[in-house]
N, C-alpha and C. Protein backbone atom coordinates (compact mmCIF):
# COMPACT_ATOMS: atom_id res chain seq x y z
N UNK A 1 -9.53 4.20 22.36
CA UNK A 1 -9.44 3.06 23.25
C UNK A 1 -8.09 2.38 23.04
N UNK A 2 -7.49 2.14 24.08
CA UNK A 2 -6.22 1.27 23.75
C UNK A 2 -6.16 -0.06 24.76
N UNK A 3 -5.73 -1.01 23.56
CA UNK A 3 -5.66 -2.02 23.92
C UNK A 3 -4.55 -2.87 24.06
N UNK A 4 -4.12 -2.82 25.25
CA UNK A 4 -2.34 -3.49 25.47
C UNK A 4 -2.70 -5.50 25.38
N UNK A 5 -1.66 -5.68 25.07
CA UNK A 5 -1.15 -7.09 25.00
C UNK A 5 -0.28 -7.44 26.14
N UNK A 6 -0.34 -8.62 26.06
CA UNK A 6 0.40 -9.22 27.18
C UNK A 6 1.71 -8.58 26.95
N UNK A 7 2.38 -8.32 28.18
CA UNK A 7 4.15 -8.39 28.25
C UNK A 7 4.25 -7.12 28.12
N UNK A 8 3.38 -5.91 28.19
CA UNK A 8 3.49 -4.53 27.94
C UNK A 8 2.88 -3.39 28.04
N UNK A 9 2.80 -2.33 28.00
CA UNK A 9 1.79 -1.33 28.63
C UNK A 9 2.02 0.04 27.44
N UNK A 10 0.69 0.64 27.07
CA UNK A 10 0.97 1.31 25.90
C UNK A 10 0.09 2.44 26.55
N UNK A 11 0.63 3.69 26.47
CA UNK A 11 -0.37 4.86 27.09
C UNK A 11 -0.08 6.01 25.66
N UNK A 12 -1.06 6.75 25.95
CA UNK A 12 -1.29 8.24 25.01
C UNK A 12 -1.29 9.35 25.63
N UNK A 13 -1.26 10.45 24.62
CA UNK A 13 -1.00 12.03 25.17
C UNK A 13 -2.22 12.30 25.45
N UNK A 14 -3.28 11.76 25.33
CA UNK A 14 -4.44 13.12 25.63
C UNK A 14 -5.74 11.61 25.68
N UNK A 15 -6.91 12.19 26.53
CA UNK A 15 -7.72 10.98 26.81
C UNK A 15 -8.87 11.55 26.19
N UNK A 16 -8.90 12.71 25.49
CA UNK A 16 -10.11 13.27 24.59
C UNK A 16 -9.96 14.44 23.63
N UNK A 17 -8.80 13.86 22.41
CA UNK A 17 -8.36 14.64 21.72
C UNK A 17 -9.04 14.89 21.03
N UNK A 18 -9.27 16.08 19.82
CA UNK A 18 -10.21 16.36 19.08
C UNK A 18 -9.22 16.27 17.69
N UNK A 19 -10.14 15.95 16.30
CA UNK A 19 -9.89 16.34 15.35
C UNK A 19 -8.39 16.79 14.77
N UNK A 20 -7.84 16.37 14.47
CA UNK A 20 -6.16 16.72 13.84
C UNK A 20 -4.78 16.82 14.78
N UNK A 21 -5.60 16.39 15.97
CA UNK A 21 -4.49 16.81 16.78
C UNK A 21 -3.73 15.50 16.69
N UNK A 22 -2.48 15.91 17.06
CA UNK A 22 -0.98 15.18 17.16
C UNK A 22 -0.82 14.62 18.46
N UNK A 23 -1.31 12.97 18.46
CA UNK A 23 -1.66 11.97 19.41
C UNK A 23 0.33 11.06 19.58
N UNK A 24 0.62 11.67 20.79
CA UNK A 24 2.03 10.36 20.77
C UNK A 24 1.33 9.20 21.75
N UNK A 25 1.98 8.10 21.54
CA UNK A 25 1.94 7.26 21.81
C UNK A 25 3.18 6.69 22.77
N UNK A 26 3.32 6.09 23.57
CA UNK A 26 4.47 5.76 24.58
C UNK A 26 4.09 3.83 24.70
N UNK A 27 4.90 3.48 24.66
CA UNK A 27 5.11 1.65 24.21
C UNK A 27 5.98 1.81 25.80
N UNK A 28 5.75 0.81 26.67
CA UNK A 28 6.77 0.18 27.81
C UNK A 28 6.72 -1.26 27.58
N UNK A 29 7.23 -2.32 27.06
CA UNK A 29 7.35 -3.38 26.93
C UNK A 29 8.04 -4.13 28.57
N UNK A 30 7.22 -4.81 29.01
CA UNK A 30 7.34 -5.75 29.91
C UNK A 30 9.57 -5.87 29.92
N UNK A 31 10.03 -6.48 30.77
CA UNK A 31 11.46 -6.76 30.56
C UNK A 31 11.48 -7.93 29.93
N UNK A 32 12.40 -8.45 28.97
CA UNK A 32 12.77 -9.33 27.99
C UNK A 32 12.13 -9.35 27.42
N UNK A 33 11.27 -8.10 27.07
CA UNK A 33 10.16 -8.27 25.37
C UNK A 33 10.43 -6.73 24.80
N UNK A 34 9.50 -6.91 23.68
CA UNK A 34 10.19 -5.77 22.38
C UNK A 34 8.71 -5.89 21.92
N UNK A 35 8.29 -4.63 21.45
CA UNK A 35 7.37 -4.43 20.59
C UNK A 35 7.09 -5.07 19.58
N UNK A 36 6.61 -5.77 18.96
CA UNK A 36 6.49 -6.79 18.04
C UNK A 36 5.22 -5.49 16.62
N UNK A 37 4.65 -5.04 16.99
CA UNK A 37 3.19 -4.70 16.44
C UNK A 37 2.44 -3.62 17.23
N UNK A 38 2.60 -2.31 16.46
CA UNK A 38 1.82 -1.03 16.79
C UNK A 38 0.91 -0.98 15.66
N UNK A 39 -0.82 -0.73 16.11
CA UNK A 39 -1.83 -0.40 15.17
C UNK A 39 -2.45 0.40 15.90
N UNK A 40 -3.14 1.44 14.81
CA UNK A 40 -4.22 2.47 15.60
C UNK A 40 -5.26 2.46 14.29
N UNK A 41 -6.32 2.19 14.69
CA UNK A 41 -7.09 2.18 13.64
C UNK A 41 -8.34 2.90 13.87
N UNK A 42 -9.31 3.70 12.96
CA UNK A 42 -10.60 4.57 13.37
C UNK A 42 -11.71 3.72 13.48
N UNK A 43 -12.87 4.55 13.81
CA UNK A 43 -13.80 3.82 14.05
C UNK A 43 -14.51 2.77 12.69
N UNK A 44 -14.10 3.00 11.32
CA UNK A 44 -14.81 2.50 10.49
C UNK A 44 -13.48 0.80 10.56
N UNK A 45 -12.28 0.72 11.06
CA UNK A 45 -11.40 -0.02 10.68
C UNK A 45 -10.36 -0.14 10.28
N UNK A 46 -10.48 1.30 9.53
CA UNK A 46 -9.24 1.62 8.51
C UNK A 46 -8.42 1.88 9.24
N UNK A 47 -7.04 1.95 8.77
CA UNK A 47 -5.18 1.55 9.43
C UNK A 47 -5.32 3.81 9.62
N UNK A 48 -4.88 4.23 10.63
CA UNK A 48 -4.43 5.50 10.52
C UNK A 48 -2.80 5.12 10.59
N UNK A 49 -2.24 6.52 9.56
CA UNK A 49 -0.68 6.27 9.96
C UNK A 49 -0.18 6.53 11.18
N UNK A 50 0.77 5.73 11.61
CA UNK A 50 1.62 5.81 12.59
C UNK A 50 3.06 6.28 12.12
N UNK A 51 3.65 7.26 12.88
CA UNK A 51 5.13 7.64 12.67
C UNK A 51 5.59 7.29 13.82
N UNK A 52 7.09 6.40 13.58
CA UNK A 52 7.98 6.29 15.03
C UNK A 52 8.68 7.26 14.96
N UNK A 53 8.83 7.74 16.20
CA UNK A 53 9.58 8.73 16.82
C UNK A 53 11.03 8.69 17.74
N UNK A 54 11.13 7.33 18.38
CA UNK A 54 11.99 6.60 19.06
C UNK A 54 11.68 5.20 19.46
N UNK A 55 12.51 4.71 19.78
CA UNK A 55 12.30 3.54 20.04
C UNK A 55 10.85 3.19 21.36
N UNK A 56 10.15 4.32 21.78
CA UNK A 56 9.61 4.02 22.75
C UNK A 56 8.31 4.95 22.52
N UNK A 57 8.30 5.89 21.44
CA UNK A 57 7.33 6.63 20.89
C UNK A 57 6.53 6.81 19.78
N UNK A 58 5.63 6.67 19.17
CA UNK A 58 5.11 6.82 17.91
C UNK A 58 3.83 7.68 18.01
N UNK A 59 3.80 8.83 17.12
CA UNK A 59 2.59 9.80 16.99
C UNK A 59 2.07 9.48 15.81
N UNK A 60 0.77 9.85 15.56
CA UNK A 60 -0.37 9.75 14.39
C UNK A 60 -1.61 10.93 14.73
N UNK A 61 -1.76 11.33 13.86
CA UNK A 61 -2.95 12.39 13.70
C UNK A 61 -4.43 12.24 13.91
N UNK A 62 -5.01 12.46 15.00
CA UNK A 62 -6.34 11.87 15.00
C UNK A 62 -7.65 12.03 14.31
N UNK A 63 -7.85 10.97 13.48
CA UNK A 63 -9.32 11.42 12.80
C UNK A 63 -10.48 12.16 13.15
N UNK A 64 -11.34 12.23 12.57
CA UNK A 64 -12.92 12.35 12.93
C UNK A 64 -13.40 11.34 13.53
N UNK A 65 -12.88 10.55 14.38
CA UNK A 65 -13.72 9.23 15.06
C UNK A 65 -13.13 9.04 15.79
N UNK A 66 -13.43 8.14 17.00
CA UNK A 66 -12.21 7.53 18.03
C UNK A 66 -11.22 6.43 17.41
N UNK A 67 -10.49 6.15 17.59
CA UNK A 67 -9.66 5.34 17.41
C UNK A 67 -9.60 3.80 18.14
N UNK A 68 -8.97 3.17 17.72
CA UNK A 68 -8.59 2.07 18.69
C UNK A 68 -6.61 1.60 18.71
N UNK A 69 -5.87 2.03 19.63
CA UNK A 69 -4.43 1.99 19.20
C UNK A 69 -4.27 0.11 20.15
N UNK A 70 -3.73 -0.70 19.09
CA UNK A 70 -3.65 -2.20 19.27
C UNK A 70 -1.61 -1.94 19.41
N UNK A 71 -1.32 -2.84 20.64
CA UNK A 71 0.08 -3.03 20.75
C UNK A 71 0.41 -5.16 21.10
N UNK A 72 1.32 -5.49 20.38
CA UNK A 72 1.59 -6.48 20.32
C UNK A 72 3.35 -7.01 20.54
N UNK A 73 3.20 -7.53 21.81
CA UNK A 73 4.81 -7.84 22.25
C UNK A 73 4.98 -9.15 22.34
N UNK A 74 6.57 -9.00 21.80
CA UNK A 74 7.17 -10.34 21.80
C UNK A 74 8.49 -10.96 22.64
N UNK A 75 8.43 -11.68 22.66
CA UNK A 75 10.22 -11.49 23.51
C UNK A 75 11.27 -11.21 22.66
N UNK A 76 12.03 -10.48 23.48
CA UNK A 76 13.48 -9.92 22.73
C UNK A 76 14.48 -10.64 21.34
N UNK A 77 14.56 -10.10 20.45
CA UNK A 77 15.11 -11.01 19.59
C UNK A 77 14.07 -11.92 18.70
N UNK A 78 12.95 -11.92 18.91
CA UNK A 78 12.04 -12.41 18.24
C UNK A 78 11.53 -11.47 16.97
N UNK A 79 11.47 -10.46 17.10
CA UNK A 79 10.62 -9.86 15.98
C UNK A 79 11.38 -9.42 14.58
N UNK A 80 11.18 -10.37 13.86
CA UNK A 80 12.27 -10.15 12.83
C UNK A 80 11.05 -9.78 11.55
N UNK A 81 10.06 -9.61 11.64
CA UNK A 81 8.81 -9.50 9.98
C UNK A 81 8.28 -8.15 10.61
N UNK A 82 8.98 -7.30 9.96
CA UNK A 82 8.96 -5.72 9.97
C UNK A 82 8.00 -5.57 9.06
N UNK A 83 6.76 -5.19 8.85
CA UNK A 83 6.19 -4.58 7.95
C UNK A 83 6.88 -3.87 6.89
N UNK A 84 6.43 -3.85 5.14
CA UNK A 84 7.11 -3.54 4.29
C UNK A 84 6.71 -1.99 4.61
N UNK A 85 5.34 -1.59 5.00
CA UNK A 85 4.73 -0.41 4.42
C UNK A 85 4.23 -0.06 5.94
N UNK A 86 4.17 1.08 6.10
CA UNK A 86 3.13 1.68 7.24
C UNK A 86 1.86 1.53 7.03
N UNK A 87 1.47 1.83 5.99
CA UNK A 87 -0.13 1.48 5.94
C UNK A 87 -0.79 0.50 5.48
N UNK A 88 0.22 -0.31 5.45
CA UNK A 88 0.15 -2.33 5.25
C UNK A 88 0.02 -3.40 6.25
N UNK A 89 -1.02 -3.52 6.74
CA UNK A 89 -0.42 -3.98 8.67
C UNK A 89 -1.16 -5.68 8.05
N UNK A 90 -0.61 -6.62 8.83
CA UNK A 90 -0.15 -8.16 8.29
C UNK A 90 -1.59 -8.42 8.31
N UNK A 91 -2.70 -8.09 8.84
CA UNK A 91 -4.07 -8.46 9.26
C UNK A 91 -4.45 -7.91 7.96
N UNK A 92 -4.37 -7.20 7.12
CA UNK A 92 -5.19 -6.82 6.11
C UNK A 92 -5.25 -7.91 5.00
N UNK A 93 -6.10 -7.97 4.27
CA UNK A 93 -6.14 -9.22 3.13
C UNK A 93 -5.30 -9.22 2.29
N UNK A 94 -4.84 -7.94 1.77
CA UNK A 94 -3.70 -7.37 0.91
C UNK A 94 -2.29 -7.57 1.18
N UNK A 95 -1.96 -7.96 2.16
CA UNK A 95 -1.03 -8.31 2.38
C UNK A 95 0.11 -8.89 2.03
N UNK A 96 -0.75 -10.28 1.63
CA UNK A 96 1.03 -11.07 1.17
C UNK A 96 0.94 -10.79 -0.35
N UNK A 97 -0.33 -10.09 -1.06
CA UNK A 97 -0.36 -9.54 -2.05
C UNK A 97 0.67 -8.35 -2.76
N UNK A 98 0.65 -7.78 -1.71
CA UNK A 98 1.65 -6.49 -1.46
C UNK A 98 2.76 -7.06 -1.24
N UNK A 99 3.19 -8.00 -0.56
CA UNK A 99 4.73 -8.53 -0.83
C UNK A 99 5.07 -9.12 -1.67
N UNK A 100 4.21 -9.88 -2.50
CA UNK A 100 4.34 -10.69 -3.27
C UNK A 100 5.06 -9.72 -4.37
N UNK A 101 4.28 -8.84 -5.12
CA UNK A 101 4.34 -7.92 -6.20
C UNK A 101 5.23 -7.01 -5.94
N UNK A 102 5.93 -6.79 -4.63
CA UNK A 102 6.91 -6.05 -4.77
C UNK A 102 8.33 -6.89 -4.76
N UNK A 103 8.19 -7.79 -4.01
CA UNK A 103 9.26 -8.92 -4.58
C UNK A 103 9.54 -9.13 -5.51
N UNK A 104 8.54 -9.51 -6.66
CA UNK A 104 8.84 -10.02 -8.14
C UNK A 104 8.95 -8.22 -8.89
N UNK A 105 8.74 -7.08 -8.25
CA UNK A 105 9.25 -6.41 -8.96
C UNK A 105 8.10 -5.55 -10.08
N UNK A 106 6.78 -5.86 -9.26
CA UNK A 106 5.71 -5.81 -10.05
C UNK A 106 5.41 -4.33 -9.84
N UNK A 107 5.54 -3.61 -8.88
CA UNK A 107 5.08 -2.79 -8.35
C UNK A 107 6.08 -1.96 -7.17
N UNK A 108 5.79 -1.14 -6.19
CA UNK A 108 6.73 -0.86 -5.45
C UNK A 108 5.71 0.19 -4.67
N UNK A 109 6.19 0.67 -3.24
CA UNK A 109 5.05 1.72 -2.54
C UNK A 109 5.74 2.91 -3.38
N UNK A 110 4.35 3.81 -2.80
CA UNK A 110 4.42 5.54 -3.54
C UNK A 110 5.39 6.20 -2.77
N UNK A 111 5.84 5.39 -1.72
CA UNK A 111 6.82 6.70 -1.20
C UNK A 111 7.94 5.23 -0.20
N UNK A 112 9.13 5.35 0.08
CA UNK A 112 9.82 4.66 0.82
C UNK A 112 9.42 3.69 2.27
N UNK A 113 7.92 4.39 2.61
CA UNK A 113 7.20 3.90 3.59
C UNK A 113 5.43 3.57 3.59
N UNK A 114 5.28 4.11 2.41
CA UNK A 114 4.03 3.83 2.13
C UNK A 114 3.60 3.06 0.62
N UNK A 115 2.59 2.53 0.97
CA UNK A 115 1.91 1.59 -0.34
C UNK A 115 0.89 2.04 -0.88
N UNK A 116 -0.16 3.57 0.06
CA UNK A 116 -1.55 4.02 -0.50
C UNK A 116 -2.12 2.85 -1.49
N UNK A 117 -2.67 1.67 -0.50
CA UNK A 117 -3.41 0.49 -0.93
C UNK A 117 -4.88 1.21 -1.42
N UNK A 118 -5.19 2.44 -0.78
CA UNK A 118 -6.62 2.70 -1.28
C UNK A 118 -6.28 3.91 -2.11
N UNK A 119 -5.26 4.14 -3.03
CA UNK A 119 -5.18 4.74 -3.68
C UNK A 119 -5.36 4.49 -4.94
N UNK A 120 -6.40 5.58 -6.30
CA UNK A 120 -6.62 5.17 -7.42
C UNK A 120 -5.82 4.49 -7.95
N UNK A 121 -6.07 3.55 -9.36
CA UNK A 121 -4.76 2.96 -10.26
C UNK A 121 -5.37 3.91 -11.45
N UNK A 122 -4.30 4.33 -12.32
CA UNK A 122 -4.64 4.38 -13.80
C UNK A 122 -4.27 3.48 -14.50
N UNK A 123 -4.84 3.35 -16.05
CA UNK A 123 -4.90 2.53 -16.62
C UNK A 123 -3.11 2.57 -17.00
N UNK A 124 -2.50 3.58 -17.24
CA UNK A 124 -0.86 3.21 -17.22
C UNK A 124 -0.29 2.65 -16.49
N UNK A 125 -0.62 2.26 -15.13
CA UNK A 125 -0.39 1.77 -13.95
C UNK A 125 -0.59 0.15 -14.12
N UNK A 126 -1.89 0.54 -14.31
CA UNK A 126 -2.41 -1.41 -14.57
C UNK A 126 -1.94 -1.86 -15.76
N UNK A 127 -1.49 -1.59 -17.09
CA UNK A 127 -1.40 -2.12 -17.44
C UNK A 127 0.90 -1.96 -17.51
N UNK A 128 1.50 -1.21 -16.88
CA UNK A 128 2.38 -1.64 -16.38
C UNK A 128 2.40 -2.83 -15.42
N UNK A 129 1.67 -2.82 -14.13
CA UNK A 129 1.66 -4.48 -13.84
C UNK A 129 2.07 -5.88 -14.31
N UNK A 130 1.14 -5.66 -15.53
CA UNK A 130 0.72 -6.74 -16.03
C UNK A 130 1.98 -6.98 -17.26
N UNK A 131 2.55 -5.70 -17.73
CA UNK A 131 4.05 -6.20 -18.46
C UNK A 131 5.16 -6.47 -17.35
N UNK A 132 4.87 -6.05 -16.35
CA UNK A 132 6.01 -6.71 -15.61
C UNK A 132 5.95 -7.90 -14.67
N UNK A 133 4.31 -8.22 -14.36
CA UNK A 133 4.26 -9.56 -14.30
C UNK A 133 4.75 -10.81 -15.31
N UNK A 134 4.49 -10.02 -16.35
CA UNK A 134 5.24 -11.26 -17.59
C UNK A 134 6.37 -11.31 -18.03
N UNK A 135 7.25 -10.10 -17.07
CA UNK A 135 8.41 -9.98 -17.29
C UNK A 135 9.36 -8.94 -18.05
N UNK A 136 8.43 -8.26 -18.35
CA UNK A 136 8.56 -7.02 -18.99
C UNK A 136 9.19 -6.95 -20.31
N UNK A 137 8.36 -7.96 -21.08
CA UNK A 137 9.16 -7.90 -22.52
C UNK A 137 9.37 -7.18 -23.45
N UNK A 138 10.19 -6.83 -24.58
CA UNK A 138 10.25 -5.91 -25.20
C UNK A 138 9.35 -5.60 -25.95
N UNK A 139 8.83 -4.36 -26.28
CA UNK A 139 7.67 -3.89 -26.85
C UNK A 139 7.92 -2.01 -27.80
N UNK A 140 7.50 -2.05 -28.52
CA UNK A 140 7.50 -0.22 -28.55
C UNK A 140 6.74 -0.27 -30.23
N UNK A 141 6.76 1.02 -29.96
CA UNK A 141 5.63 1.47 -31.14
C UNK A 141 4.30 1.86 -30.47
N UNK A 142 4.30 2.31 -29.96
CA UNK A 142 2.76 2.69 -29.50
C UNK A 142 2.49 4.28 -30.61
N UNK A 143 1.11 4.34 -31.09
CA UNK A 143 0.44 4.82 -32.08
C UNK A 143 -0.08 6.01 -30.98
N UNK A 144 -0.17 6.21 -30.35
CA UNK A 144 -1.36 7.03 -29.05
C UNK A 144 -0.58 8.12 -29.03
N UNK A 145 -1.70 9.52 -29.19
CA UNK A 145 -0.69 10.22 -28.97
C UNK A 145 -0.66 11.15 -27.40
N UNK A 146 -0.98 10.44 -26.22
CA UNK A 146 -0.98 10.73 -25.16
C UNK A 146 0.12 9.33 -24.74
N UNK A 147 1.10 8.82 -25.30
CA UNK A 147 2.10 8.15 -24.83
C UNK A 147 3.44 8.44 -25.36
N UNK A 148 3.72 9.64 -24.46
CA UNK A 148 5.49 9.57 -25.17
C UNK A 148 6.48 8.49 -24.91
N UNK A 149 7.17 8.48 -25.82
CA UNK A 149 8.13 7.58 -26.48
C UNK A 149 9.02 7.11 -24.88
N UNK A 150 8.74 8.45 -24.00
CA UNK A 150 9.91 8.16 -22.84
C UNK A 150 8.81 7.61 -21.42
N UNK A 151 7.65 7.85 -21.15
CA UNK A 151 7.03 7.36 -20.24
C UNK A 151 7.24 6.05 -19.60
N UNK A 152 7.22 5.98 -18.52
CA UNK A 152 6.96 4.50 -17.78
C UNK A 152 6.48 3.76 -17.78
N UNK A 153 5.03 4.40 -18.81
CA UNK A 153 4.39 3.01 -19.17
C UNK A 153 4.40 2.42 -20.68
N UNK A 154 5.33 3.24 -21.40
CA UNK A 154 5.31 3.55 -22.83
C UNK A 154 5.36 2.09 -23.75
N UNK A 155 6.05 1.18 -23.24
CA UNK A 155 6.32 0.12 -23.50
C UNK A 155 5.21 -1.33 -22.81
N UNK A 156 5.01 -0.74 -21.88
CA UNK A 156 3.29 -1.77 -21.02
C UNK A 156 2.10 -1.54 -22.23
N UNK A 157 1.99 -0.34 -22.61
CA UNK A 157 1.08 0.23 -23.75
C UNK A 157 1.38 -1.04 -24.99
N UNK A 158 2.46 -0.41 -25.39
CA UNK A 158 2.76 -1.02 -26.55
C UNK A 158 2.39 -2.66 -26.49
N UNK A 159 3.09 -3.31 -25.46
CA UNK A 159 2.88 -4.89 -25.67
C UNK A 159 1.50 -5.01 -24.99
N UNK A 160 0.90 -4.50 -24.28
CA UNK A 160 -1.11 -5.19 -24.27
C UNK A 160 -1.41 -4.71 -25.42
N UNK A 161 -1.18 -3.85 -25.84
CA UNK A 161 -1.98 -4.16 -27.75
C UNK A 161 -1.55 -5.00 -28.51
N UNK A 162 -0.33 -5.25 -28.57
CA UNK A 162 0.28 -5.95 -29.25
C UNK A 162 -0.79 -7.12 -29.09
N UNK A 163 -0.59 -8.01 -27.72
CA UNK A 163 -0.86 -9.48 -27.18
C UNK A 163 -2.75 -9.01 -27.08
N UNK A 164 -3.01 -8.01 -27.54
CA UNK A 164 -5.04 -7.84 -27.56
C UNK A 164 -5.19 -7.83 -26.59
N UNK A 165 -4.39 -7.23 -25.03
CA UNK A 165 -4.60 -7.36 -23.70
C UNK A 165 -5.51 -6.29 -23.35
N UNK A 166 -5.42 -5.03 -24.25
CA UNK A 166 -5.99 -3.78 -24.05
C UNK A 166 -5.82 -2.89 -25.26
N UNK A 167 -6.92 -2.02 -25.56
CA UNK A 167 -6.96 -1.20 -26.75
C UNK A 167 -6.93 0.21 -26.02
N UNK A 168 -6.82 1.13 -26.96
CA UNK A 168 -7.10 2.62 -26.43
C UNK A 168 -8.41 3.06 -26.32
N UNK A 169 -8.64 4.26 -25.09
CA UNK A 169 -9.99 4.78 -25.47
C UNK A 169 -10.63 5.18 -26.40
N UNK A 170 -9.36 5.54 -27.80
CA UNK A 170 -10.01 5.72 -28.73
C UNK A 170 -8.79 5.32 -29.55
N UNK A 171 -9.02 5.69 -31.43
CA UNK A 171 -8.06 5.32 -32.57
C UNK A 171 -6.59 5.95 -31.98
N UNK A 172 -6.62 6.97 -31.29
CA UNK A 172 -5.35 7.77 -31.43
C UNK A 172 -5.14 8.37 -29.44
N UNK A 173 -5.62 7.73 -28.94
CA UNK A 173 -5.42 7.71 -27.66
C UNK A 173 -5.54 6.53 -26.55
N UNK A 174 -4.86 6.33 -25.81
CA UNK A 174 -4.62 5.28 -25.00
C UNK A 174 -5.24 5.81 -23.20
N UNK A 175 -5.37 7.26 -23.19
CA UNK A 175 -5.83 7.64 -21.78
C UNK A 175 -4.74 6.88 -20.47
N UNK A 176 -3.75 6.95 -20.44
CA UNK A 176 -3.26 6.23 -19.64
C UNK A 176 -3.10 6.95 -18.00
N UNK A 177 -3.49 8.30 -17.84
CA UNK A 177 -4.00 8.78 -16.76
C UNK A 177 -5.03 8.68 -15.93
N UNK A 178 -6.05 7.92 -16.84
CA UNK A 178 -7.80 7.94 -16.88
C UNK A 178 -7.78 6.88 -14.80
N UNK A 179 -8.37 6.66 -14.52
CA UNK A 179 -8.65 5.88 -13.49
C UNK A 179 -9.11 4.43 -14.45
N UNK A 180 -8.66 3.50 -13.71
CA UNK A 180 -8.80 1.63 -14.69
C UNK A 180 -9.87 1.73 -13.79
N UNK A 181 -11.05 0.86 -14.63
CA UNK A 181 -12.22 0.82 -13.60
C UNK A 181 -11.77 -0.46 -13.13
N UNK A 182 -12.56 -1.36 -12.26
CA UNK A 182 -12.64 -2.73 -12.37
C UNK A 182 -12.77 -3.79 -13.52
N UNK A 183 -14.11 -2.89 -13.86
CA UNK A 183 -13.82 -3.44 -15.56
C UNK A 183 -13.30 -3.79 -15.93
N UNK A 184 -12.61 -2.63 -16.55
CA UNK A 184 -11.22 -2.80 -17.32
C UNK A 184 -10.21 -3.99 -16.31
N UNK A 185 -9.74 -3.87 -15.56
CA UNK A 185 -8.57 -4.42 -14.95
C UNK A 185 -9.24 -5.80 -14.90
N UNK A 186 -10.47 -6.92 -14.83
CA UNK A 186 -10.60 -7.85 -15.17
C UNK A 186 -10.58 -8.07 -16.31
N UNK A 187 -11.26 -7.66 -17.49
CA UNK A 187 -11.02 -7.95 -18.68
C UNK A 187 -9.72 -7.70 -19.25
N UNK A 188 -8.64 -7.13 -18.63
CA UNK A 188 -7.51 -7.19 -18.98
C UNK A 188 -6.72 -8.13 -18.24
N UNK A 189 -6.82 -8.64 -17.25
CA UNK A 189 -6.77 -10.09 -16.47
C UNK A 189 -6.83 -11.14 -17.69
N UNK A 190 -8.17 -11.43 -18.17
CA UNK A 190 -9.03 -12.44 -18.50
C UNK A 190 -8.67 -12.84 -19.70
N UNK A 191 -7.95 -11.54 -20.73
CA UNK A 191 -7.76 -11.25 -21.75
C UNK A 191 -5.66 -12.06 -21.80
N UNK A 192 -5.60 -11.17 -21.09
CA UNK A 192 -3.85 -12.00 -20.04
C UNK A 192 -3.80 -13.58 -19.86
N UNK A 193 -4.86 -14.05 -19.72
CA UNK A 193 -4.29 -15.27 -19.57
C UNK A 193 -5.75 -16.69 -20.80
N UNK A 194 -5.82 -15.95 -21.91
CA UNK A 194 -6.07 -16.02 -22.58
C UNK A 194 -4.84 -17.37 -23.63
């Protein structure tokens, strides 16, 4: 289903595509307006990716469900809040969350255009966060022997034990691949601002 906005007219390649196929999209913006906001989302809600193609085209792969492709225009010269991420669209709750943490440097997307918001964290992950929410202070010595000396999180390790933010899964391992449950990532919150 597509749903145009004022000031513009948004059509598709196919009116009953099936399963994986490669859906373009065509944007005509009214005269003195500009695309402001392309979304296509499936039937449960969730964001499908969109790729631009030109200034007047964007394709995405069609799920197992129908879709709904949302277009939003503005007048010319107006649209200056570009989305950081493709699969970050301003309506999601995560949002200024996701800017926030990549601003201060907390975090960053998995790829130059993406953020995979519903993608696992490991516990090396989370508890990198949380040393670079505090600024990333100096730390080392970690005892674990699933943390080499050169890793990315080698030093996040070191200072949550240090500060009792987090222990290892066991005497001589830290698991920093493992998936952080919720659990964990509140009580290492809770423990943080302790």
């Amino acid at each position: 289903m597509i749903e145009n906005g004022q000031y513009g007219v948004v059509t598709a390649s196919a009116d009953e595509p099936y399963t994986g196929t490669r859906i373009t999209v065509t944007v005509k913006p009214d005269s003195g307006y500009e695309l402001d906001e392309l979304t296509v989302t499936d039937a449960k809600g969730k964001d499908v990716k969109v790729t631009k193609r030109s200034e007047a085209t964007y394709t995405f792969q069609m799920p197992d469900s129908k879709v709904t492709v949302e277009a939003a225009f503005a007048k010319e010269g107006t649209v200056v809040d570009q989305p950081l991420f493709s699969d970050v669209s301003k309506n999601d709750y995560f949002h200024d969350a996701v800017e926030w943490a990549v601003d201060k440097g907390i975090t960053s997307g998995t790829s130059a255009t993406t953020f995979s918001p519903n993608a696992t964290v490991t516990r090396g992950q989370t508890v990198t966060f949380l040393w670079r929410a505090a600024g990333s202070p100096a730390a080392s010595g970690s005892s674990f022997s699933d943390v080499s000396a050169d890793a990315y999180y080698a030093q996040a390790v070191a200072w949550v034990v240090k500060e009792n933010i987090a222990a290892g899964t066991s005497a001589s391992t830290f698991s920093p691949d493992a998936p952080c449950t919720r659990a964990q990532i509140v009580a290492f919150l809770y423990r943080d601002e302790r």
